[in-house]
Each structure stands twice: as C-alpha cells, then as structure tokens.
N, C-alpha and C. Protein backbone atom coordinates (compact mmCIF):
# COMPACT_ATOMS: atom_id res chain seq x y z
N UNK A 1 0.84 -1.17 0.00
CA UNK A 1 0.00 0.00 0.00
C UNK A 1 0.89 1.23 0.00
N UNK A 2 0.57 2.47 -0.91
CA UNK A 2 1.59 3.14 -1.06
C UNK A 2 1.18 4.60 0.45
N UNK A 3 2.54 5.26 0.72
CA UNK A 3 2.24 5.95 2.21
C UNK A 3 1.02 6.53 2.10
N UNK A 4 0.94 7.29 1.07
CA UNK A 4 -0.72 8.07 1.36
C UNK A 4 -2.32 7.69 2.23
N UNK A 5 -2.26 5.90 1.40
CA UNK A 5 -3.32 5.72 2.25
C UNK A 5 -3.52 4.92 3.33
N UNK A 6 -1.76 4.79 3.91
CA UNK A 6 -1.42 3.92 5.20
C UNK A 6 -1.54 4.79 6.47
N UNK A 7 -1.26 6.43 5.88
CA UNK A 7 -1.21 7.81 6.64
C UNK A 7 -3.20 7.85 6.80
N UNK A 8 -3.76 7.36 6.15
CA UNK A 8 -5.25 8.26 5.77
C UNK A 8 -5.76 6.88 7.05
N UNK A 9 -5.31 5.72 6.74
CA UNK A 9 -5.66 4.80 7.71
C UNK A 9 -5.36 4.62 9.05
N UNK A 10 -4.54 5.02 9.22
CA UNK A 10 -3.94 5.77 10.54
C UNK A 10 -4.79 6.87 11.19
N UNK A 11 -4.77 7.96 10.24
CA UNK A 11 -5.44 8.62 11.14
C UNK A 11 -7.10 8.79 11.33
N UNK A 12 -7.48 7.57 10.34
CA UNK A 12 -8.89 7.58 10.21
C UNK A 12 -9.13 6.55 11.92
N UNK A 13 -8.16 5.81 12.07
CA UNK A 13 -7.87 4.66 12.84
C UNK A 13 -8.31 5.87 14.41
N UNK A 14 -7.47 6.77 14.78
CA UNK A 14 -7.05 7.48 15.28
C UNK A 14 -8.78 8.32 15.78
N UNK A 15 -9.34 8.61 14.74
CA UNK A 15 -10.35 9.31 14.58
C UNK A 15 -11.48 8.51 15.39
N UNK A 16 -11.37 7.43 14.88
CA UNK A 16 -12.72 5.89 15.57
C UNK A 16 -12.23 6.40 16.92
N UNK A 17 -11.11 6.11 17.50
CA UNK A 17 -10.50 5.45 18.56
C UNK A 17 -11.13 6.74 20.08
N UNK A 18 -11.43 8.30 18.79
CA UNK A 18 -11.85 9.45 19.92
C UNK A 18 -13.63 10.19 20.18
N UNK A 19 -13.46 9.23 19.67
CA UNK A 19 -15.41 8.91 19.40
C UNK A 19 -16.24 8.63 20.78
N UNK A 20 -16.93 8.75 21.23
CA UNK A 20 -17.43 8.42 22.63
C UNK A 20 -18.39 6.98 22.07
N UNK A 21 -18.02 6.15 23.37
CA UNK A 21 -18.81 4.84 22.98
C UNK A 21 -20.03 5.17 24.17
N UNK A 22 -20.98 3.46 23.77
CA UNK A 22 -22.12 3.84 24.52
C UNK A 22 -21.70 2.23 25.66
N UNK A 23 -22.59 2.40 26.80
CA UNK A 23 -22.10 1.47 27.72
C UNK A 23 -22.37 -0.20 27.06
N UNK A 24 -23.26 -0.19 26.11
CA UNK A 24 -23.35 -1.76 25.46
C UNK A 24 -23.55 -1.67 24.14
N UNK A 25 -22.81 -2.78 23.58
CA UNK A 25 -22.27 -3.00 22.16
C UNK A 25 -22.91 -4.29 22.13
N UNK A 26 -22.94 -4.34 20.45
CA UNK A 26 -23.41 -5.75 19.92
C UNK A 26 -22.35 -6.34 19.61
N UNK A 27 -22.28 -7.71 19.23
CA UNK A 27 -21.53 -8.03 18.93
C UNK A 27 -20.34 -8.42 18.53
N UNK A 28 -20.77 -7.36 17.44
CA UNK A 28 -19.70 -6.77 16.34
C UNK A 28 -19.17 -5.57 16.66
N UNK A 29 -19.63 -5.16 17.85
CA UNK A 29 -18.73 -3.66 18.18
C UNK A 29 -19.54 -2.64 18.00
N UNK A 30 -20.78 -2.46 17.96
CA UNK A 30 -21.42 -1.38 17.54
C UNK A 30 -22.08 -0.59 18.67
N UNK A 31 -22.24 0.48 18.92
CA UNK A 31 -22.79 0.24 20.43
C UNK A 31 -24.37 0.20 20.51
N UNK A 32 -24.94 -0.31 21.56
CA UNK A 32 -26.13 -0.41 21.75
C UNK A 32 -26.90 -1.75 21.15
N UNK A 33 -28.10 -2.27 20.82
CA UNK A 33 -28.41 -3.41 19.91
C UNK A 33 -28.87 -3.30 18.73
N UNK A 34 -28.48 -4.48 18.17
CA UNK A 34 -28.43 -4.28 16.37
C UNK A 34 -30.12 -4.52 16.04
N UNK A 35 -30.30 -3.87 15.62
CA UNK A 35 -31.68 -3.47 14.86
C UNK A 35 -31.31 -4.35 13.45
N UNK A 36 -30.20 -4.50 12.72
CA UNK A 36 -30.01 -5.19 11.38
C UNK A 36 -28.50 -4.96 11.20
N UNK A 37 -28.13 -5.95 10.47
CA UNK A 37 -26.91 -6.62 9.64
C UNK A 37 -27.25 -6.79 8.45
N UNK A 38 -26.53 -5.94 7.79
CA UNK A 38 -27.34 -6.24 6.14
C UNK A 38 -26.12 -6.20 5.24
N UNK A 39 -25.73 -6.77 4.01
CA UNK A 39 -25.42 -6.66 2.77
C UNK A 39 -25.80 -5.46 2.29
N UNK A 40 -24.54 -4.55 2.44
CA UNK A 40 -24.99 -2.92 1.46
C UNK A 40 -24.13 -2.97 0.50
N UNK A 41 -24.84 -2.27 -0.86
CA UNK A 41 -23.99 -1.88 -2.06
C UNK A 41 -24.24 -0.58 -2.13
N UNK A 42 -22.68 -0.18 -2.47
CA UNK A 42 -22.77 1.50 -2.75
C UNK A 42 -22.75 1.64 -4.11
N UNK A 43 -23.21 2.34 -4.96
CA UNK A 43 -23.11 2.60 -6.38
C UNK A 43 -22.97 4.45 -6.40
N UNK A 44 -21.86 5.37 -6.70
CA UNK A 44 -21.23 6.59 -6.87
C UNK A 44 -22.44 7.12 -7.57
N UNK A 45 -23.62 8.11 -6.77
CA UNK A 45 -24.10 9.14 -7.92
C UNK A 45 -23.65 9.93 -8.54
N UNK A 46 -22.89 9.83 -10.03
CA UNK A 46 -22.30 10.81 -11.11
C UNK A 46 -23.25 12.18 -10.42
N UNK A 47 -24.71 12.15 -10.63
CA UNK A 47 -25.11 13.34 -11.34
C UNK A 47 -25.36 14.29 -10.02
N UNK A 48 -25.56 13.72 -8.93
CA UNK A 48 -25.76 14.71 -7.29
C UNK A 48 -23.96 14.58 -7.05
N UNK A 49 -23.30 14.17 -7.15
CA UNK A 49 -22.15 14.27 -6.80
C UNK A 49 -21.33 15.43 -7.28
N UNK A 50 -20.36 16.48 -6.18
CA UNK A 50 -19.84 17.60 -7.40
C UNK A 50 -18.66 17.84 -7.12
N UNK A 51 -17.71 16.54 -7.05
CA UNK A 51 -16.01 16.92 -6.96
C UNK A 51 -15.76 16.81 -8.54
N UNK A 52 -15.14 17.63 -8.73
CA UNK A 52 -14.85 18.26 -10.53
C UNK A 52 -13.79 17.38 -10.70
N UNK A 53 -12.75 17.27 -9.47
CA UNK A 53 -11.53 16.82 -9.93
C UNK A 53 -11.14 15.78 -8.64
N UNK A 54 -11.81 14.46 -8.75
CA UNK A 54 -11.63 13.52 -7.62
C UNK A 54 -9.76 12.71 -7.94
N UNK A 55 -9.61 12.52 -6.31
CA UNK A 55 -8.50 11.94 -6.71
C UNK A 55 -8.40 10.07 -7.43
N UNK A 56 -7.24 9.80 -7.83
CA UNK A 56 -7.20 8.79 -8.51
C UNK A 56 -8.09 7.90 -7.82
N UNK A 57 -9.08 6.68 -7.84
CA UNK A 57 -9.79 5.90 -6.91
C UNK A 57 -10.91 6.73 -6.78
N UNK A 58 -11.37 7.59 -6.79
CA UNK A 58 -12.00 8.31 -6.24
C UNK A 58 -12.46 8.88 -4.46
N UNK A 59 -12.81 9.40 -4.18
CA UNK A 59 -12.63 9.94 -2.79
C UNK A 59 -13.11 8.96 -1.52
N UNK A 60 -13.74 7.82 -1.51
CA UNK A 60 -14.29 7.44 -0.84
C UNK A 60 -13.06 6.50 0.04
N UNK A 61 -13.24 6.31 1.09
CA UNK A 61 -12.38 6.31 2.43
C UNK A 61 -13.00 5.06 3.03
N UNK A 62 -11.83 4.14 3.72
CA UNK A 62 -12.24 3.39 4.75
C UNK A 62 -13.44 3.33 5.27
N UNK A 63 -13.53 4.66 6.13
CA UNK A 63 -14.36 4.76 7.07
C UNK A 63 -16.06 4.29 6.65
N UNK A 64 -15.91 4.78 5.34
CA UNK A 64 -17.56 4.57 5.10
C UNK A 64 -17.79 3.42 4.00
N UNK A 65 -16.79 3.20 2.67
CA UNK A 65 -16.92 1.62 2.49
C UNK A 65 -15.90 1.38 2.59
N UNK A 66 -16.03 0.29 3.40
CA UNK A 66 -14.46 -0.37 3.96
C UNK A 66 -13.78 -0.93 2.87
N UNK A 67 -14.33 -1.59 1.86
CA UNK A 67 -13.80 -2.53 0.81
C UNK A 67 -12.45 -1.12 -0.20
N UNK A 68 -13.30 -0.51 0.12
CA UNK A 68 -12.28 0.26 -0.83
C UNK A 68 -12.88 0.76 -1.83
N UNK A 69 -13.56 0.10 -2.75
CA UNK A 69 -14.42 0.65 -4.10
C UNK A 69 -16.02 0.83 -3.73
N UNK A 70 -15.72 2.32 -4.36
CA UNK A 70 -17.33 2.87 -4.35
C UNK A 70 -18.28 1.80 -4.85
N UNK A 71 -18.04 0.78 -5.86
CA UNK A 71 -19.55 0.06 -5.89
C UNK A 71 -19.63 -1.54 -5.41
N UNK A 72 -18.73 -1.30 -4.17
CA UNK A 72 -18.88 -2.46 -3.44
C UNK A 72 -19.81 -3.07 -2.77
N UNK A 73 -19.58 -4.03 -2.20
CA UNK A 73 -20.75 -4.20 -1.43
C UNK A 73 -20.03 -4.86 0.39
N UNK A 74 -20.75 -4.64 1.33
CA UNK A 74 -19.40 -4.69 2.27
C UNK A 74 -21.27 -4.72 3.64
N UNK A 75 -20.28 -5.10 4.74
CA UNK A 75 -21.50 -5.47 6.17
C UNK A 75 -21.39 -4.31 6.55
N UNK A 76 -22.78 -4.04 7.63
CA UNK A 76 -22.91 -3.02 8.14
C UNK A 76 -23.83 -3.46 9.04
N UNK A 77 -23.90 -2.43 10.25
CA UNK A 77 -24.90 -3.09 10.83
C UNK A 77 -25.80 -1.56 11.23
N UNK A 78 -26.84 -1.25 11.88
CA UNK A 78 -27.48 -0.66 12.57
C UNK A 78 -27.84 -1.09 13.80
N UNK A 79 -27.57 -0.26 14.65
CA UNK A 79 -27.77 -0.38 15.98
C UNK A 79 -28.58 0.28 16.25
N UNK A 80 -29.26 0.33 17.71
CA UNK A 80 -30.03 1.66 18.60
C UNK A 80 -29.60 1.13 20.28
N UNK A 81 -29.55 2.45 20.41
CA UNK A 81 -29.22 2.36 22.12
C UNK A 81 -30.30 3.13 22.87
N UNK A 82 -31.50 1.87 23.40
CA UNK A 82 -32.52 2.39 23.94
C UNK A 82 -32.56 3.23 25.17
N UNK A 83 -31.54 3.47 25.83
CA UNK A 83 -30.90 4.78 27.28
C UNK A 83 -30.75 6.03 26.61
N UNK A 84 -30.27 6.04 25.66
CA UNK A 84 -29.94 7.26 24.89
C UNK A 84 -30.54 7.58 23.67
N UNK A 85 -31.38 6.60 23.32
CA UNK A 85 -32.27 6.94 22.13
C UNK A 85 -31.40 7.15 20.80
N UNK A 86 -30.39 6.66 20.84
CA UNK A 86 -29.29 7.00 19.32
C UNK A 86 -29.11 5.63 18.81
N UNK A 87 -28.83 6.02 17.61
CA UNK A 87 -28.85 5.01 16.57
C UNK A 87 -27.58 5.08 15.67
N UNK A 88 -26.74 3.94 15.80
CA UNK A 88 -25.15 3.75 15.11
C UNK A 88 -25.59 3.15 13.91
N UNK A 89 -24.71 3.59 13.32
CA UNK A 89 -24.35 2.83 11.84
C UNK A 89 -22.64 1.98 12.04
N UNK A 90 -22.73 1.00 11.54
CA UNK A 90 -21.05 0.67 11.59
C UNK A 90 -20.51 -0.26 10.41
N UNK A 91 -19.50 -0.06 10.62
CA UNK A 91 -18.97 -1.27 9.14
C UNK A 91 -17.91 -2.11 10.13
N UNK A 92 -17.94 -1.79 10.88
CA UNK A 92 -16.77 -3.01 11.55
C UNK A 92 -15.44 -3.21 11.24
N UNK A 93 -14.92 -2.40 10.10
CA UNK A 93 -13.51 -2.84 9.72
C UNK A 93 -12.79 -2.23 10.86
N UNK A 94 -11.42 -2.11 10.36
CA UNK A 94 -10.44 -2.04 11.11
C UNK A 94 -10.30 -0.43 11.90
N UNK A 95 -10.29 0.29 10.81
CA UNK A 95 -9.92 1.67 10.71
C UNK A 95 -11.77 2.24 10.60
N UNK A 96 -12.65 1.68 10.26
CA UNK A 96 -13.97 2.24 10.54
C UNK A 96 -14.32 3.22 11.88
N UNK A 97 -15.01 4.71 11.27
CA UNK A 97 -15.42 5.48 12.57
C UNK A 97 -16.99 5.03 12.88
N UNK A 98 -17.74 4.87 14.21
CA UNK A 98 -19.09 5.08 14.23
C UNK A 98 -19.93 6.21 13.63
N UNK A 99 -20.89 6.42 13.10
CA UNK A 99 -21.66 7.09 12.33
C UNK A 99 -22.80 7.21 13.94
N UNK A 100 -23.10 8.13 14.28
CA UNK A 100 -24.26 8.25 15.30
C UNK A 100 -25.71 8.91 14.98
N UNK A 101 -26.48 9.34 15.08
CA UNK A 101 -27.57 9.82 14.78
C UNK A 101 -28.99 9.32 15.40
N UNK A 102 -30.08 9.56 14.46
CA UNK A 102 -31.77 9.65 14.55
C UNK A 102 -32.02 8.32 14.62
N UNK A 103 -33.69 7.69 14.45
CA UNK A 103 -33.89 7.38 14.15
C UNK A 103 -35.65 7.48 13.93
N UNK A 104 -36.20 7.44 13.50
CA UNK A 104 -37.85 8.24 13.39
C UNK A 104 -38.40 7.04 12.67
N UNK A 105 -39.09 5.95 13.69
CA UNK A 105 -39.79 4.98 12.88
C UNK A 105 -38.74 4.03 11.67
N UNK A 106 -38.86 4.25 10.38
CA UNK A 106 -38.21 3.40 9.58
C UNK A 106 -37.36 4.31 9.15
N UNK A 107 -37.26 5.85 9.11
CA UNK A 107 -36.51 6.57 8.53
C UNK A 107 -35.18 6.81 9.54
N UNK A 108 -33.56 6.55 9.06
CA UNK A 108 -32.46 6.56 9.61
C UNK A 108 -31.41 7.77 8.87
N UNK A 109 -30.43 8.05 10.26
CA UNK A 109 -29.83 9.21 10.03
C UNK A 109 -28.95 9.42 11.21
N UNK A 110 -27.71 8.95 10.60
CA UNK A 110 -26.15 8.72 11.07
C UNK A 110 -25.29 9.84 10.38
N UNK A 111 -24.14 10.67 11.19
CA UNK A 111 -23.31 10.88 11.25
C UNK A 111 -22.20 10.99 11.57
N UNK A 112 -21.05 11.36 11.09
CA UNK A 112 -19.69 11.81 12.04
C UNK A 112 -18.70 12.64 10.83
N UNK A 113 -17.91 13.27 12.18
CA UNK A 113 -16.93 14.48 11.29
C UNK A 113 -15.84 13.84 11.58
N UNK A 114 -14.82 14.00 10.83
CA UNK A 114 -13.45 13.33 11.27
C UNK A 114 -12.29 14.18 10.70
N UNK A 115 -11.73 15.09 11.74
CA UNK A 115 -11.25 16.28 10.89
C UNK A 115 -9.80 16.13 10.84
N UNK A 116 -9.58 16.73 9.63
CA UNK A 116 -7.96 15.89 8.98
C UNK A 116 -8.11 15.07 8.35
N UNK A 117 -8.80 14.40 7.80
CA UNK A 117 -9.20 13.71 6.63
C UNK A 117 -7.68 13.86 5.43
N UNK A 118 -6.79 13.04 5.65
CA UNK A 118 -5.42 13.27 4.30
C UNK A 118 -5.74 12.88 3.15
N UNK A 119 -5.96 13.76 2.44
CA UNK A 119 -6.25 12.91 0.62
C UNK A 119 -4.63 13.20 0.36
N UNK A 120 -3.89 12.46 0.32
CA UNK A 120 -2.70 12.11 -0.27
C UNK A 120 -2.82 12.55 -1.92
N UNK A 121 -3.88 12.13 -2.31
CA UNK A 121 -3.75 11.59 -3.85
C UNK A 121 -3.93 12.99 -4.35
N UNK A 122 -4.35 14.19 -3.38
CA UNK A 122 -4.58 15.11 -3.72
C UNK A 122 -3.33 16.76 -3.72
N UNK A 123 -2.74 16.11 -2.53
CA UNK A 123 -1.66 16.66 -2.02
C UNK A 123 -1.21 16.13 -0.23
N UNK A 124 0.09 15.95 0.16
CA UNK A 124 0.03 15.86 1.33
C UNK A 124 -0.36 16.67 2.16
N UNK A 125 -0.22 17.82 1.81
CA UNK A 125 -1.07 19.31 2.67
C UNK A 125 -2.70 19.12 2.57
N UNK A 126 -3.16 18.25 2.34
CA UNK A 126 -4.62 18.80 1.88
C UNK A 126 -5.31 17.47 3.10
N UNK A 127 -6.04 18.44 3.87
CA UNK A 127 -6.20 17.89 5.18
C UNK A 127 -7.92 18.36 5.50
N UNK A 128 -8.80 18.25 5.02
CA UNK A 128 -10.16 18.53 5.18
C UNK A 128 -10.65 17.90 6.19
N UNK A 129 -11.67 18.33 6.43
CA UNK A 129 -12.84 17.80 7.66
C UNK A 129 -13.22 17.17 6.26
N UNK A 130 -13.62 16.12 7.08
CA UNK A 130 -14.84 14.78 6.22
C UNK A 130 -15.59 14.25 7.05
N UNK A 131 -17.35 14.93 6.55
CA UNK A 131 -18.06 14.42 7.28
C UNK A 131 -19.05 13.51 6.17
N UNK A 132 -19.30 12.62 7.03
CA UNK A 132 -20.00 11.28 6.37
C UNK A 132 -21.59 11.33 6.79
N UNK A 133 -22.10 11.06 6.15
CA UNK A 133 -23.63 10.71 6.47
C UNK A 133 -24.28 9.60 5.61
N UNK A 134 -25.11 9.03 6.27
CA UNK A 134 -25.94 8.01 6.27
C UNK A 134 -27.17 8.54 6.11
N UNK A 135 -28.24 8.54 5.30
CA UNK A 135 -29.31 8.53 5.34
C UNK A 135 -30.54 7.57 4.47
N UNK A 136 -31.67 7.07 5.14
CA UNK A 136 -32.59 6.36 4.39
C UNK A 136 -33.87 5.64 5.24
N UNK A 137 -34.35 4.55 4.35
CA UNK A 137 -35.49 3.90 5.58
C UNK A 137 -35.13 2.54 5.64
N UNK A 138 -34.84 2.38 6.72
CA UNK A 138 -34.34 0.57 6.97
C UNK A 138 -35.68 0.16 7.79
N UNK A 139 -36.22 -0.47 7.17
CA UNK A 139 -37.94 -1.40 6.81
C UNK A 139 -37.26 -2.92 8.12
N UNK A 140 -37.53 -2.84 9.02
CA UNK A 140 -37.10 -3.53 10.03
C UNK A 140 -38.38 -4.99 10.07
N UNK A 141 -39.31 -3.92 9.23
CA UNK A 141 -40.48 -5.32 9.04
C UNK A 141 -40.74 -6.40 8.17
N UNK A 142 -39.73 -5.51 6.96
CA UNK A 142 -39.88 -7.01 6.06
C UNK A 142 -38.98 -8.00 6.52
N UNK A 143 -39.00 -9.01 5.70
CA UNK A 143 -38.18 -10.38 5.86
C UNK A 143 -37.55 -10.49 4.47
N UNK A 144 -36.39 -10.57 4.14
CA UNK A 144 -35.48 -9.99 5.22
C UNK A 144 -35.56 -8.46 5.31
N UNK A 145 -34.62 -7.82 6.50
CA UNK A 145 -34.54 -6.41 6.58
C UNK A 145 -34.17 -5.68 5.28
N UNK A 146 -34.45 -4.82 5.25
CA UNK A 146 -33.98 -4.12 3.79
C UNK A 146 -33.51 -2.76 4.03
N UNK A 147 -32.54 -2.04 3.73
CA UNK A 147 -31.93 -0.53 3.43
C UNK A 147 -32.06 0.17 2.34
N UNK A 148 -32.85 1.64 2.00
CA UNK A 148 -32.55 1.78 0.93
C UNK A 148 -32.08 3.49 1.21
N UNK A 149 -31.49 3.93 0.68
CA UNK A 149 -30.81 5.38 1.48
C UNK A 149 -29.75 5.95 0.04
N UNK A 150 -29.07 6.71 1.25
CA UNK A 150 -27.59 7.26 0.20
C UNK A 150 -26.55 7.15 1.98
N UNK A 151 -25.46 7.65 1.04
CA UNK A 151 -23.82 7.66 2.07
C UNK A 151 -23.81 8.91 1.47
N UNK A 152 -23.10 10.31 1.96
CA UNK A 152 -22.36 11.34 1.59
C UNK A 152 -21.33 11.56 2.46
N UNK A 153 -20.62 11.98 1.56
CA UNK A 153 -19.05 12.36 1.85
C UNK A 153 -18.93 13.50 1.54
N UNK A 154 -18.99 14.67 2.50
CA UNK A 154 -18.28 15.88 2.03
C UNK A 154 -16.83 16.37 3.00
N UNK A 155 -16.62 16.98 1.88
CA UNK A 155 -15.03 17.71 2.65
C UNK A 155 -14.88 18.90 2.33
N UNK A 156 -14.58 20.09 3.34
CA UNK A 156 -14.42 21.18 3.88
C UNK A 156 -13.62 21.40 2.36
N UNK A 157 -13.69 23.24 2.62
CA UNK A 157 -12.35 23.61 1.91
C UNK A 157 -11.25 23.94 2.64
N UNK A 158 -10.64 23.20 2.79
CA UNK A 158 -9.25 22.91 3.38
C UNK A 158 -7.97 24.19 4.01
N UNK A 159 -8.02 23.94 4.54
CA UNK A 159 -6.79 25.49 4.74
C UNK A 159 -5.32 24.85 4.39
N UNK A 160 -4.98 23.80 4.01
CA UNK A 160 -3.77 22.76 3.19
C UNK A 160 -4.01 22.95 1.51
N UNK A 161 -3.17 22.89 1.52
CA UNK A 161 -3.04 23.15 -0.52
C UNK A 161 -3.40 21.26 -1.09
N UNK A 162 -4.34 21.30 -1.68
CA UNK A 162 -5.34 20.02 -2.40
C UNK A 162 -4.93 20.32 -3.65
N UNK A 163 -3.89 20.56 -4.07
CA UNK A 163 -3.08 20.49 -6.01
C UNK A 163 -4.47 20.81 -6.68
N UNK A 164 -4.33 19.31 -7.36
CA UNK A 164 -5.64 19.67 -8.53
C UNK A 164 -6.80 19.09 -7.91
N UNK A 165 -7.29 18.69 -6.39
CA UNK A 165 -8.68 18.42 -6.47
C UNK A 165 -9.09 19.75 -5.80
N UNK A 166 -10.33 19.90 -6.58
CA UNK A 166 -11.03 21.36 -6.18
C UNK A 166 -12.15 21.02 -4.92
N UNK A 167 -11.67 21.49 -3.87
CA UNK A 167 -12.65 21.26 -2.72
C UNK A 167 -13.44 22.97 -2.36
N UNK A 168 -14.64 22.63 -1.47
CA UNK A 168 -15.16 21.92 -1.05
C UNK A 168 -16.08 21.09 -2.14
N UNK A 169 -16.14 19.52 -1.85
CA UNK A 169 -16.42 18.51 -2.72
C UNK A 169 -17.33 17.58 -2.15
N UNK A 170 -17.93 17.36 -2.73
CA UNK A 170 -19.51 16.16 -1.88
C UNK A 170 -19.43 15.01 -3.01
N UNK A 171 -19.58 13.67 -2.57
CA UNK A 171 -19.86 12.59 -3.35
C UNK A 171 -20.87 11.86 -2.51
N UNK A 172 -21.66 11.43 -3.33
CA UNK A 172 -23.44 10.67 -2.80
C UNK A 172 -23.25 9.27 -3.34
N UNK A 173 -23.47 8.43 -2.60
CA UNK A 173 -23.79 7.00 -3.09
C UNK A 173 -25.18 6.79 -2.80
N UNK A 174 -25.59 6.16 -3.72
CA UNK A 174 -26.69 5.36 -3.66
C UNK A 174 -26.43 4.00 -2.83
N UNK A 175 -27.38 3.69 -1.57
CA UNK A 175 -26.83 2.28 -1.28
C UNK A 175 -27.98 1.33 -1.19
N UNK A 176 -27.70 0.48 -1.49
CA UNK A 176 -29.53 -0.71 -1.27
C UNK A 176 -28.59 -1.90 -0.33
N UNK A 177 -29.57 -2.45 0.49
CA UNK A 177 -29.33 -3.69 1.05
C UNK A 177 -30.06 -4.61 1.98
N UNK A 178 -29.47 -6.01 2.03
CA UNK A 178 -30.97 -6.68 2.50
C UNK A 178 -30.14 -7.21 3.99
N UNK A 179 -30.87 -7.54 5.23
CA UNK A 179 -30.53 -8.60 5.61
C UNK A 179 -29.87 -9.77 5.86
N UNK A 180 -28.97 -9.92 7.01
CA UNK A 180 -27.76 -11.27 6.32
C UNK A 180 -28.73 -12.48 7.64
C-alpha cells in the first residue's frame, strides 16, 4: 500500500478510537443493539455528486466503504441504544469510525466528522474535515430487513493546498441492502 493511504488509515484509525462509545455494544462492536446486519452496495451518484476533480480511486475512504471501491458491497450493521435513544451505523472494519444519529420509525440518520481527513492523492497538505452521512429507511419489518438510502461524503475547503482536487467537494452513493 503506497504511504498516502497507510497515513489516511492511521489517522482515520485514530479518529474511531476518539469517538465516545455507549455502555453496550453488539456483537460486532457497535454500540447499543443491532436493529439489522445487512449486505450494502454502494453505487457513486455521477449526477448529485460535485467533486470536478476527484482523486485517482476516487474519494471514498475506509471509514464509510471499507472494501475500498465505491460500488462495493461490504457489512454493516445498525444499531439503537434504547438509554440514549441513538442510533449507530457501523462497518466493523479495522480503521472504521461510528456514524451516530436519529432514528424516526423506519426513517435513519447517522453521522460523524473526522477532521484531517489526508487525501494524499490530492496533495500531502490537503487535510479537510470529512463528514460522512448516512441517510434512508431501513424497513425492520420485512423479511429480510432491507436498506434503501444514500452515504455522503463531504469535505471542507481545506486550509492545506489540495493540487488539482477542487474542494469543497460532496460525493453521494446510492446504497440498497438486504438482511444477512
């Protein structure tokens, strides 16, 4: 793996690690209990998306699909923590941050900021806030569970020199998923 995104994993690593947890986790690490485990695919919306000049790979980060490629498909789970009424999103990898937020009936809504965000590919100076969001309706009633939403990724305009990617930059995935 070349330094750029061993540095971005690091400090994405770094980022999880300063997150406040909740007093009970599922399983898999998520805090509170899992509402669903599902099979998500992300697919990159070209046309809501508006980084002009993404870096090589395109912008998408550990943190939110772990696999690496925007039209992967990768676990996730949803949680809720009935003391605190919040609702996690997680992917479980290594370097993954918790996503925290809403939840209103079937409609869901996770975030987190993780500031310093290194796009290497963009410049080593180029150090944005990247905040991630989750949004959609995870249908807890069908069989199996189902997700249907978006992921966004936006990043600040940077006070670090980003060469040729022009920030501030937002990329939207479309994500669908069922139940494991």
């Amino acid at each position: 793996m070349p330094p750029a995104p061993r540095l971005l994993l690091a400090l994405l690593a770094a980022a999880s690690l300063a997150l406040p947890a909740c007093e009970q986790e599922t399983s898999g690490g998520c805090p509170g209990k899992a509402l669903a485990t599902l099979a998500l695919h992300g697919v990159l919306d070209a046309a809501a998306s508006g980084c002009a000049v993404p870096p090589t790979g395109g912008w998408n980060v550990p943190a939110t699909l772990p696999d690496g490629t925007p039209d992967g498909t990768y676990q996730a789970v949803f949680s809720w923590d009935q003391g605190s009424q919040e609702l996690a999103y997680c992917t479980g990898g290594p370097h993954s941050a918790v996503l925290r937020g809403t939840r209103d009936g079937d409609l869901v809504h996770a975030s987190v900021t993780i500031p310093g965000a290194v796009l290497g590919q963009c410049s080593t100076a180029c150090t944005p806030l990247m905040t991630v969001t989750v949004d959609g309706v995870l249908d807890t009633g069908a069989v199996p569970v189902t997700f249907t939403g978006t992921l966004t990724e936006a990043f600040d305009d940077s006070p670090g020199s980003c060469g040729t990617c022009q920030l501030p930059c937002t990329s939207v995935y479309d994500l669908t998923g069922t139940g494991q």
